[in-house]
PDB file of N, CA and C in Angstrom:
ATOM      1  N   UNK A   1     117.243 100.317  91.152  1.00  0.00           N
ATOM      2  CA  UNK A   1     115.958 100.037  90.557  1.00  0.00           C
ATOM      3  C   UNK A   1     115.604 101.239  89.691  1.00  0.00           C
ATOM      4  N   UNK A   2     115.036 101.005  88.057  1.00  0.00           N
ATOM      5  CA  UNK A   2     114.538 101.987  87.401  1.00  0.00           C
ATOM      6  C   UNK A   2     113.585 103.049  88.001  1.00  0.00           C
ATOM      7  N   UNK A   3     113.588 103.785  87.302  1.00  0.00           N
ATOM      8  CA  UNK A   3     111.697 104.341  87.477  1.00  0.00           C
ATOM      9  C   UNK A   3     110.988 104.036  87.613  1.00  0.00           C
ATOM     10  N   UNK A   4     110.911 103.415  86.292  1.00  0.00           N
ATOM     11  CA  UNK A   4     109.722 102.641  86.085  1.00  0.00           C
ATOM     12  C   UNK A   4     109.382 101.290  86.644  1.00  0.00           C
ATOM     13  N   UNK A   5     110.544 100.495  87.052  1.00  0.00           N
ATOM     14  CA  UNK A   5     110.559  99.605  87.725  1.00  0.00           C
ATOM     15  C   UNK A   5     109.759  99.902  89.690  1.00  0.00           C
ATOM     16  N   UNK A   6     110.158 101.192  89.968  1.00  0.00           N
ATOM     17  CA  UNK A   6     109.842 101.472  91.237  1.00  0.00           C
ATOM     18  C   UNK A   6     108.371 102.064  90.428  1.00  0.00           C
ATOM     19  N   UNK A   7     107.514 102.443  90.194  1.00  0.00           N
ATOM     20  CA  UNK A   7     106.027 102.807  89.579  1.00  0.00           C
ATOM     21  C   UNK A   7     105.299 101.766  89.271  1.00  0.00           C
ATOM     22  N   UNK A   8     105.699 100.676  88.924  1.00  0.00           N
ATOM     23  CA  UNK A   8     105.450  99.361  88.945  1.00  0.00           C
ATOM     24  C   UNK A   8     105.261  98.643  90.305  1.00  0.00           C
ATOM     25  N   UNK A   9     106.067  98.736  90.822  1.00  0.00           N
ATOM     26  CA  UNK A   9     106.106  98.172  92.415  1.00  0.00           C
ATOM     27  C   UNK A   9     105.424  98.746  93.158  1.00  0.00           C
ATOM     28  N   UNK A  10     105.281 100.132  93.007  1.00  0.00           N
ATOM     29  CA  UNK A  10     104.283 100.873  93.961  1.00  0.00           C
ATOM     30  C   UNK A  10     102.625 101.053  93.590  1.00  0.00           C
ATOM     31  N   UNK A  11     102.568 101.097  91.898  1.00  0.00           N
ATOM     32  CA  UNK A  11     101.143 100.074  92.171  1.00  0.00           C
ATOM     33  C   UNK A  11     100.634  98.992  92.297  1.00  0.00           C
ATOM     34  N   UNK A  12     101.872  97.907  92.451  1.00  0.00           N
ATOM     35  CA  UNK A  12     101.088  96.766  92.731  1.00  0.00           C
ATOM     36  C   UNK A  12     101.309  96.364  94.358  1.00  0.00           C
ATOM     37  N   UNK A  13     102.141  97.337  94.867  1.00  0.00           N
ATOM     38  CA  UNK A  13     101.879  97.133  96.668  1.00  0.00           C
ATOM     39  C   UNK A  13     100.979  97.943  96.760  1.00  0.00           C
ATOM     40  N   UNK A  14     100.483  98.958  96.102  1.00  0.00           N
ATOM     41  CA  UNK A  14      99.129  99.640  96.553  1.00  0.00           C
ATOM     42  C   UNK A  14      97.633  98.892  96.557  1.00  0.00           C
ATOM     43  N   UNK A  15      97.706  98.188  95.686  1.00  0.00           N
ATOM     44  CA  UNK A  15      96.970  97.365  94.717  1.00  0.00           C
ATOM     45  C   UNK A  15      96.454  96.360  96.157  1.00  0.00           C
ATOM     46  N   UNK A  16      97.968  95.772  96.470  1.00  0.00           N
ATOM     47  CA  UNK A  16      97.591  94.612  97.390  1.00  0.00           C
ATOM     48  C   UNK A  16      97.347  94.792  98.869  1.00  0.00           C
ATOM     49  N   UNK A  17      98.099  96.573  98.916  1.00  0.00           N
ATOM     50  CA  UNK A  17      97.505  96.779 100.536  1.00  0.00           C
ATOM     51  C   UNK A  17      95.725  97.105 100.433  1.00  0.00           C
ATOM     52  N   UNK A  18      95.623  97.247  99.870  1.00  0.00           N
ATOM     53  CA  UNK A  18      93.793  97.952  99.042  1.00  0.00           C
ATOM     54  C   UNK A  18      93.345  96.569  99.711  1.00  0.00           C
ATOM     55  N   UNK A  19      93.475  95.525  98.895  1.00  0.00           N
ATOM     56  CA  UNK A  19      93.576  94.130  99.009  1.00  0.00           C
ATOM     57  C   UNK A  19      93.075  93.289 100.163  1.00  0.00           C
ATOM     58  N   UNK A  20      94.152  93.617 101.256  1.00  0.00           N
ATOM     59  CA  UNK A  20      94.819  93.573 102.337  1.00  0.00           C
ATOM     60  C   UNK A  20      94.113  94.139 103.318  1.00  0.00           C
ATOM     61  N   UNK A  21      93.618  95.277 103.787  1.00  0.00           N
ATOM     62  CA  UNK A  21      93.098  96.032 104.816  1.00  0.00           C
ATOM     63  C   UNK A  21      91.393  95.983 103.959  1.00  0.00           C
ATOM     64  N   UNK A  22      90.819  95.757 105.104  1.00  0.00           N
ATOM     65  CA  UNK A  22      89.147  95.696 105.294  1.00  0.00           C
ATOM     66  C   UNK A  22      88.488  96.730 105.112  1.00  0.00           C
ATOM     67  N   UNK A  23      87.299  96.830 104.647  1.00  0.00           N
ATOM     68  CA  UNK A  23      86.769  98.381 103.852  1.00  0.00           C
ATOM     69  C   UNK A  23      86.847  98.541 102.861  1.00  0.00           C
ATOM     70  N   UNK A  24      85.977  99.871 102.609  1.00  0.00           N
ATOM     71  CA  UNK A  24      86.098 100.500 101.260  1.00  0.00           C
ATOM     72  C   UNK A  24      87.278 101.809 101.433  1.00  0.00           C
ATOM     73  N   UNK A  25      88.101 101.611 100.086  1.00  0.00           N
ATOM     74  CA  UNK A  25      89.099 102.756 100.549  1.00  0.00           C
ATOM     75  C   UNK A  25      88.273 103.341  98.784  1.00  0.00           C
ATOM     76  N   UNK A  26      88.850 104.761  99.098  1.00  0.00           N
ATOM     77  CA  UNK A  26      88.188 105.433  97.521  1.00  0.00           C
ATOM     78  C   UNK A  26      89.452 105.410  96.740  1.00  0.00           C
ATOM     79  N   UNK A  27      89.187 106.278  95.662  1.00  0.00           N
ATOM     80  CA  UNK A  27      90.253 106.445  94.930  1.00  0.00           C
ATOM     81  C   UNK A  27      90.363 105.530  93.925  1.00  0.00           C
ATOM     82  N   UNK A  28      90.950 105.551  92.765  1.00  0.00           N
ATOM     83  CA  UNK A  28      91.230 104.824  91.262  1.00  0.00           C
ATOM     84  C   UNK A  28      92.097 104.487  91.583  1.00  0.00           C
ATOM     85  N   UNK A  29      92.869 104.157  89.990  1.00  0.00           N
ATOM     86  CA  UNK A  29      94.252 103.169  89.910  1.00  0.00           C
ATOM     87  C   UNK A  29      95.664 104.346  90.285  1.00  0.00           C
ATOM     88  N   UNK A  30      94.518 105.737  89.680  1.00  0.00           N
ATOM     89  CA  UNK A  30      95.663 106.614  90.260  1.00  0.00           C
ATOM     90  C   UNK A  30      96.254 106.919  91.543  1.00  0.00           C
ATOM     91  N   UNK A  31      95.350 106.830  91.986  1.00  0.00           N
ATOM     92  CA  UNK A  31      95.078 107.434  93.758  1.00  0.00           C
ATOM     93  C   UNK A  31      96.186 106.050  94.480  1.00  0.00           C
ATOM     94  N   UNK A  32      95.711 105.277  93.597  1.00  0.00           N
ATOM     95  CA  UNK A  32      96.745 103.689  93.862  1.00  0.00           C
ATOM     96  C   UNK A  32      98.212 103.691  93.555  1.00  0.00           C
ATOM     97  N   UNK A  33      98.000 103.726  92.493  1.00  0.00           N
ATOM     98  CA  UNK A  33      99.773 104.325  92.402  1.00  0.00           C
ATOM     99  C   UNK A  33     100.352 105.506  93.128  1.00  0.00           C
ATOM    100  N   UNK A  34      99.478 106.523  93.378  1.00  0.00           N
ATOM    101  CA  UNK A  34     100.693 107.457  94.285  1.00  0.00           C
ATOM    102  C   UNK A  34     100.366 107.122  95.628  1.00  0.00           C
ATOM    103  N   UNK A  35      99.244 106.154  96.094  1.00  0.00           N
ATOM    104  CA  UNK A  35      99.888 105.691  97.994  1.00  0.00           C
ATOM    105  C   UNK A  35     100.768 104.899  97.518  1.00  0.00           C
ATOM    106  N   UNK A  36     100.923 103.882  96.761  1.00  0.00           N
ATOM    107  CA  UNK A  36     101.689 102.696  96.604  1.00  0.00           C
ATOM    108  C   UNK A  36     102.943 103.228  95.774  1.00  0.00           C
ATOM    109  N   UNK A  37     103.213 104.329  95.660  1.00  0.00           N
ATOM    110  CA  UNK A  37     104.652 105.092  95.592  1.00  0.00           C
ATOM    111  C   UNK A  37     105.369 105.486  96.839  1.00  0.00           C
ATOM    112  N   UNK A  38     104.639 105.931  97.317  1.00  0.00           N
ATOM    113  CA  UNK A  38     104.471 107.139  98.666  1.00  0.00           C
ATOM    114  C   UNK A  38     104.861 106.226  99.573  1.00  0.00           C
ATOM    115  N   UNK A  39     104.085 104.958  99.605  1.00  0.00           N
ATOM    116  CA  UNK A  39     103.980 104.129 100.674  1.00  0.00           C
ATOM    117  C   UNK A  39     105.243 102.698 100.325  1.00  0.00           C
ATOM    118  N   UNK A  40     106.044 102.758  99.001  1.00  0.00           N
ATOM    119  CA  UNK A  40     107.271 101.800  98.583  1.00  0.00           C
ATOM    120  C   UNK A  40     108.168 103.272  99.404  1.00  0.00           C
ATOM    121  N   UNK A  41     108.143 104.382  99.295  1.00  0.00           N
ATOM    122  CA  UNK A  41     109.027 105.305  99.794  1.00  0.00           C
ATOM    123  C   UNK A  41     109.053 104.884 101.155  1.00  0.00           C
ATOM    124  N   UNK A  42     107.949 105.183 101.692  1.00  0.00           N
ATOM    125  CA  UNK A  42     107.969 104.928 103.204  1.00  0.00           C
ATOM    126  C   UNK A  42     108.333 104.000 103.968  1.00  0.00           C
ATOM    127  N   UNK A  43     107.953 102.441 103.030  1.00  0.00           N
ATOM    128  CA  UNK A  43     108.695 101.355 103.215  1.00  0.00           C
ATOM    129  C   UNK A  43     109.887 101.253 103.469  1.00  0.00           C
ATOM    130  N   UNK A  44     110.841 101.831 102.208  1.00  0.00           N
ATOM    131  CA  UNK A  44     112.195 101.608 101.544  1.00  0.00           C
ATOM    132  C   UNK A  44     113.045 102.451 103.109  1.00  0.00           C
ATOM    133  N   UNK A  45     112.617 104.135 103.644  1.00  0.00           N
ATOM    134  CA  UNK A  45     112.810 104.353 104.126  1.00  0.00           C
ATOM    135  C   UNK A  45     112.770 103.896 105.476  1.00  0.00           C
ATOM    136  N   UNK A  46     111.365 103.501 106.060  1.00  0.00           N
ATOM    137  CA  UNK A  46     111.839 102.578 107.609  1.00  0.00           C
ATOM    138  C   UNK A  46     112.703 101.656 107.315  1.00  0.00           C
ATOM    139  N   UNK A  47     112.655 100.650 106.373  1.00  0.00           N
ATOM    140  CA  UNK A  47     113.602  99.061 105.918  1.00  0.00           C
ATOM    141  C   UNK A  47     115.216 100.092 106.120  1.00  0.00           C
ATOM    142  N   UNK A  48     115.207 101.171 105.630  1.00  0.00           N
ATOM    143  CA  UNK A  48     116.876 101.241 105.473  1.00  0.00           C
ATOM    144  C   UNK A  48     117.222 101.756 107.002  1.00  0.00           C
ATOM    145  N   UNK A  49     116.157 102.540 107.872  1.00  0.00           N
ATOM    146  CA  UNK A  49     116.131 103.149 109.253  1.00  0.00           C
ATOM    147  C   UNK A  49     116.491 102.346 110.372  1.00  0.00           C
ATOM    148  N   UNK A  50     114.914 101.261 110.107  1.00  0.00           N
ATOM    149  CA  UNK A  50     115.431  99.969 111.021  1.00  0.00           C
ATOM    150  C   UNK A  50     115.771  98.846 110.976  1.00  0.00           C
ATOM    151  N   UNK A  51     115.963  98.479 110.050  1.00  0.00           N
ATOM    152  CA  UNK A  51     116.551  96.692 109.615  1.00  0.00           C
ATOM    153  C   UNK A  51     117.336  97.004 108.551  1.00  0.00           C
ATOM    154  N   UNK A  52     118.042  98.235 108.312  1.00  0.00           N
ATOM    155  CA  UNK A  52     119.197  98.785 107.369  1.00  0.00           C
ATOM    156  C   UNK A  52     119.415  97.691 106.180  1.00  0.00           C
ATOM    157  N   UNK A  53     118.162  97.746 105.304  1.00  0.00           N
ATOM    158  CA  UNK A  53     117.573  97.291 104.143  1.00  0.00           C
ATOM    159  C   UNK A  53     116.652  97.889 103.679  1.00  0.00           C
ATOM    160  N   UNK A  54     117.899  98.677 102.653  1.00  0.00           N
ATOM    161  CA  UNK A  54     116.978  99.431 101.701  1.00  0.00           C
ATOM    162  C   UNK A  54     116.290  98.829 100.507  1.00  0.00           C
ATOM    163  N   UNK A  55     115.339  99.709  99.773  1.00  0.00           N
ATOM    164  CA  UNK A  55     114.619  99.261  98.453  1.00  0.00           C
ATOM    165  C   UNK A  55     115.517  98.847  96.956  1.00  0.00           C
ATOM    166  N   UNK A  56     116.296  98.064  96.955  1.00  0.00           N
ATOM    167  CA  UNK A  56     117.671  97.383  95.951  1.00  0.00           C
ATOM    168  C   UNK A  56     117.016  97.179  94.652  1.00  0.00           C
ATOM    169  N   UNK A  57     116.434  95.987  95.050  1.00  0.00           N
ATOM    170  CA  UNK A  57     115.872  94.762  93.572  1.00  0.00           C
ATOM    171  C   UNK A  57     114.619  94.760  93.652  1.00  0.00           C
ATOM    172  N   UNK A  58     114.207  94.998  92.534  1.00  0.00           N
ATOM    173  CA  UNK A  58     113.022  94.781  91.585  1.00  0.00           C
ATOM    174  C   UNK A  58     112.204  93.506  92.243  1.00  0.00           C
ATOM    175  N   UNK A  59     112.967  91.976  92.382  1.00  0.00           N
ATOM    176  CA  UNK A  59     112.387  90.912  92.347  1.00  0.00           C
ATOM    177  C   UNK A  59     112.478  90.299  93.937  1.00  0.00           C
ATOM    178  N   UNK A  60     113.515  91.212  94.843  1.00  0.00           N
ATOM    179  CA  UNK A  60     113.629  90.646  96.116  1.00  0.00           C
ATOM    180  C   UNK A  60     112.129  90.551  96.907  1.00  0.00           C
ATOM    181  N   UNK A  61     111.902  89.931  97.644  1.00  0.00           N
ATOM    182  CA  UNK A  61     111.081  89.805  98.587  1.00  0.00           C
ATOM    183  C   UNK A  61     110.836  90.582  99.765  1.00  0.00           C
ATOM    184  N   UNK A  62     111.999  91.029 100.314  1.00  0.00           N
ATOM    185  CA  UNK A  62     112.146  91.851 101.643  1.00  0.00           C
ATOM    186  C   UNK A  62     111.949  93.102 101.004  1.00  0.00           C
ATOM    187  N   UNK A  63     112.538  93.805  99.159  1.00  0.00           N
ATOM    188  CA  UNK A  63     111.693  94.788  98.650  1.00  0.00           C
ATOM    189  C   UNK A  63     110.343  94.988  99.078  1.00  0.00           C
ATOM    190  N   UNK A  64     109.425  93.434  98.460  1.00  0.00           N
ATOM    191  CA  UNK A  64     107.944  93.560  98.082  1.00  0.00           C
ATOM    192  C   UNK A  64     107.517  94.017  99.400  1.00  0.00           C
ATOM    193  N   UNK A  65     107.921  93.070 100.370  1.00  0.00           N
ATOM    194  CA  UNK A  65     106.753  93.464 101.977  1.00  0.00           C
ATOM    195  C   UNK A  65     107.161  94.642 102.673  1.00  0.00           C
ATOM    196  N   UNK A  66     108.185  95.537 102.160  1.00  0.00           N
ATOM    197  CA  UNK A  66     108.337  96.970 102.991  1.00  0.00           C
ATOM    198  C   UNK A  66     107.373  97.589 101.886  1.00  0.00           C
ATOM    199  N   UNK A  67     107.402  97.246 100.672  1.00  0.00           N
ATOM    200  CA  UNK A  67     106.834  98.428  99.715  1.00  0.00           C
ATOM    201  C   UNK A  67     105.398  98.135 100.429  1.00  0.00           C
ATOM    202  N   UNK A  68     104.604  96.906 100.026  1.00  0.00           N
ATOM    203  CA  UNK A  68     103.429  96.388 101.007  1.00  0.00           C
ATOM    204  C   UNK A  68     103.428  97.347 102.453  1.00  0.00           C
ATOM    205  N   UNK A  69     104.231  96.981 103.284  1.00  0.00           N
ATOM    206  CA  UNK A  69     103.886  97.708 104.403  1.00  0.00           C
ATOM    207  C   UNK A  69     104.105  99.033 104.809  1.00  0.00           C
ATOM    208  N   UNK A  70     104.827  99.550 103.868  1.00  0.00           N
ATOM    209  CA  UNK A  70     104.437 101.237 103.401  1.00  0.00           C
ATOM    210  C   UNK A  70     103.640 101.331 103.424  1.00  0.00           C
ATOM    211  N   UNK A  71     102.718 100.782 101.973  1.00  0.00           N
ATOM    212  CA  UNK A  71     101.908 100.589 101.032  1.00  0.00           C
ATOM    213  C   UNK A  71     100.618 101.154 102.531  1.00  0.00           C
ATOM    214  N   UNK A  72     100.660  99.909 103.118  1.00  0.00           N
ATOM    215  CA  UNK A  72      99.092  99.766 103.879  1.00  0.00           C
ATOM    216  C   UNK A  72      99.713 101.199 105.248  1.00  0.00           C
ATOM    217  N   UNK A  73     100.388 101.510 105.687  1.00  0.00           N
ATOM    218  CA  UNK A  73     100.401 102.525 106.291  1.00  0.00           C
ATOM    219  C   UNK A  73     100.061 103.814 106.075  1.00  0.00           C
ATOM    220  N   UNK A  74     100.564 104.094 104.676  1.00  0.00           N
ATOM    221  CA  UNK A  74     100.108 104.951 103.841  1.00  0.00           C
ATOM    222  C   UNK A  74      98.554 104.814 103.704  1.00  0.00           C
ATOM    223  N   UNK A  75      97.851 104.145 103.466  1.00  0.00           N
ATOM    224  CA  UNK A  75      96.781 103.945 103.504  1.00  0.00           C
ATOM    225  C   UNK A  75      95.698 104.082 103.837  1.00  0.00           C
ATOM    226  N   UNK A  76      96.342 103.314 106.175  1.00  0.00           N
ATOM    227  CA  UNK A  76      95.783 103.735 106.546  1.00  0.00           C
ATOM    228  C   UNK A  76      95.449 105.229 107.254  1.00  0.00           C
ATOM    229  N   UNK A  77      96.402 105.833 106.718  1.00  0.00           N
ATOM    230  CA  UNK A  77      96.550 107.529 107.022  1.00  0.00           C
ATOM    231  C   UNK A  77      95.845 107.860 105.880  1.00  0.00           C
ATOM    232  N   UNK A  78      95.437 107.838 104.405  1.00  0.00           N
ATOM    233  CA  UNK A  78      95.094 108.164 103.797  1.00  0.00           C
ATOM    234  C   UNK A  78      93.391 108.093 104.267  1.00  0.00           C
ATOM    235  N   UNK A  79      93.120 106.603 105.149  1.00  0.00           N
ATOM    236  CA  UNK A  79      91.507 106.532 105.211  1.00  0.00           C
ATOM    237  C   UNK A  79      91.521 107.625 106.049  1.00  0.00           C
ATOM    238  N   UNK A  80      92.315 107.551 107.568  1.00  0.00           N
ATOM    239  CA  UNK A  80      92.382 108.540 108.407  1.00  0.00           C
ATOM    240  C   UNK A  80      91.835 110.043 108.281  1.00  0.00           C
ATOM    241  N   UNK A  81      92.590 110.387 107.034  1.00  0.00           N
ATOM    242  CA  UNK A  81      92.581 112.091 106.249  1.00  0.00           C
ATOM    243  C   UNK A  81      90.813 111.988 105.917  1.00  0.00           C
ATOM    244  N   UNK A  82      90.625 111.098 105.226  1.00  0.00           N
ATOM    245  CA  UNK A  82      89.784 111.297 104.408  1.00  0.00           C
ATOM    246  C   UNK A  82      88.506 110.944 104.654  1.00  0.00           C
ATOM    247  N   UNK A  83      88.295 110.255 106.131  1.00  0.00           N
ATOM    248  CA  UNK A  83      86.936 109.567 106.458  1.00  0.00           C
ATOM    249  C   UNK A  83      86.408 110.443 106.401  1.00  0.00           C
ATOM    250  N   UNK A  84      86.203 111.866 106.739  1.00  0.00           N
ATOM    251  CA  UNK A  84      84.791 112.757 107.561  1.00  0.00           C
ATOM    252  C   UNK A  84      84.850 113.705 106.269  1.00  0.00           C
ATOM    253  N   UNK A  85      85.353 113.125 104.699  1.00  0.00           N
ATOM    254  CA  UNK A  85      85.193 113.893 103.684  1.00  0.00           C
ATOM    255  C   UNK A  85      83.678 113.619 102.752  1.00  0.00           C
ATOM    256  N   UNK A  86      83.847 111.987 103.273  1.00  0.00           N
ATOM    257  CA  UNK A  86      82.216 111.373 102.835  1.00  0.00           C
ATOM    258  C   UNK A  86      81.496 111.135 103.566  1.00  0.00           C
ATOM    259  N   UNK A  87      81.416 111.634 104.737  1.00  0.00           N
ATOM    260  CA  UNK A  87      79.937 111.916 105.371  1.00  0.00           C
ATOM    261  C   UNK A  87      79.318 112.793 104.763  1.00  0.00           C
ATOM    262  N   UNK A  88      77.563 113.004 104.993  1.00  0.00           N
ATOM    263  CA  UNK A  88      77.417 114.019 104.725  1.00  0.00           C
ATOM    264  C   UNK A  88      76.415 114.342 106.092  1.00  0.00           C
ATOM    265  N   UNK A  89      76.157 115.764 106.374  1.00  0.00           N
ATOM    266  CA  UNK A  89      75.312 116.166 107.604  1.00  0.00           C
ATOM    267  C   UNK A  89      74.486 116.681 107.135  1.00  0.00           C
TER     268      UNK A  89
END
């Protein structure tokens, strides 16, 4: 898979874990593309760890839902980090 092909994929599994999980998460389209990089990495990496299917094709399916379930893991560690940044006391 290109570059750009994987930058593509990782904002639109970011896009759809955003989507996907309940709440307000912060962050722009940027903040979107690098969980939904971070989180096609994280994907690609468990898929090749435990069901030894890595991140191949652009158009496969078993691609999209590891990048997705990166995607929202990443995520939810990202709300994790970041909840007690917008409180205020």
């Amino acid at each position: 898979m290109s570059f750009l092909a994987f930058l593509i994929l990782g904002l639109i599994a970011g896009a759809i874990a955003k989507l996907i999980l309940p709440g307000k998460q912060g962050g722009g389209w940027l903040v979107t593309l690098l969980l939904g990089v971070v989180g096609a990495l994280l994907g690609g990496w468990l898929g090749s760890l435990i069901l030894n299917r890595p991140l191949t094709e652009f158009w496969d399916l078993g691609t999209w839902l590891l990048a997705i379930a990166g995607s929202i893991i990443v995520l939810l560690i990202w709300g994790l980090v970041t909840r007690n940044r917008s409180r205020t006391t």
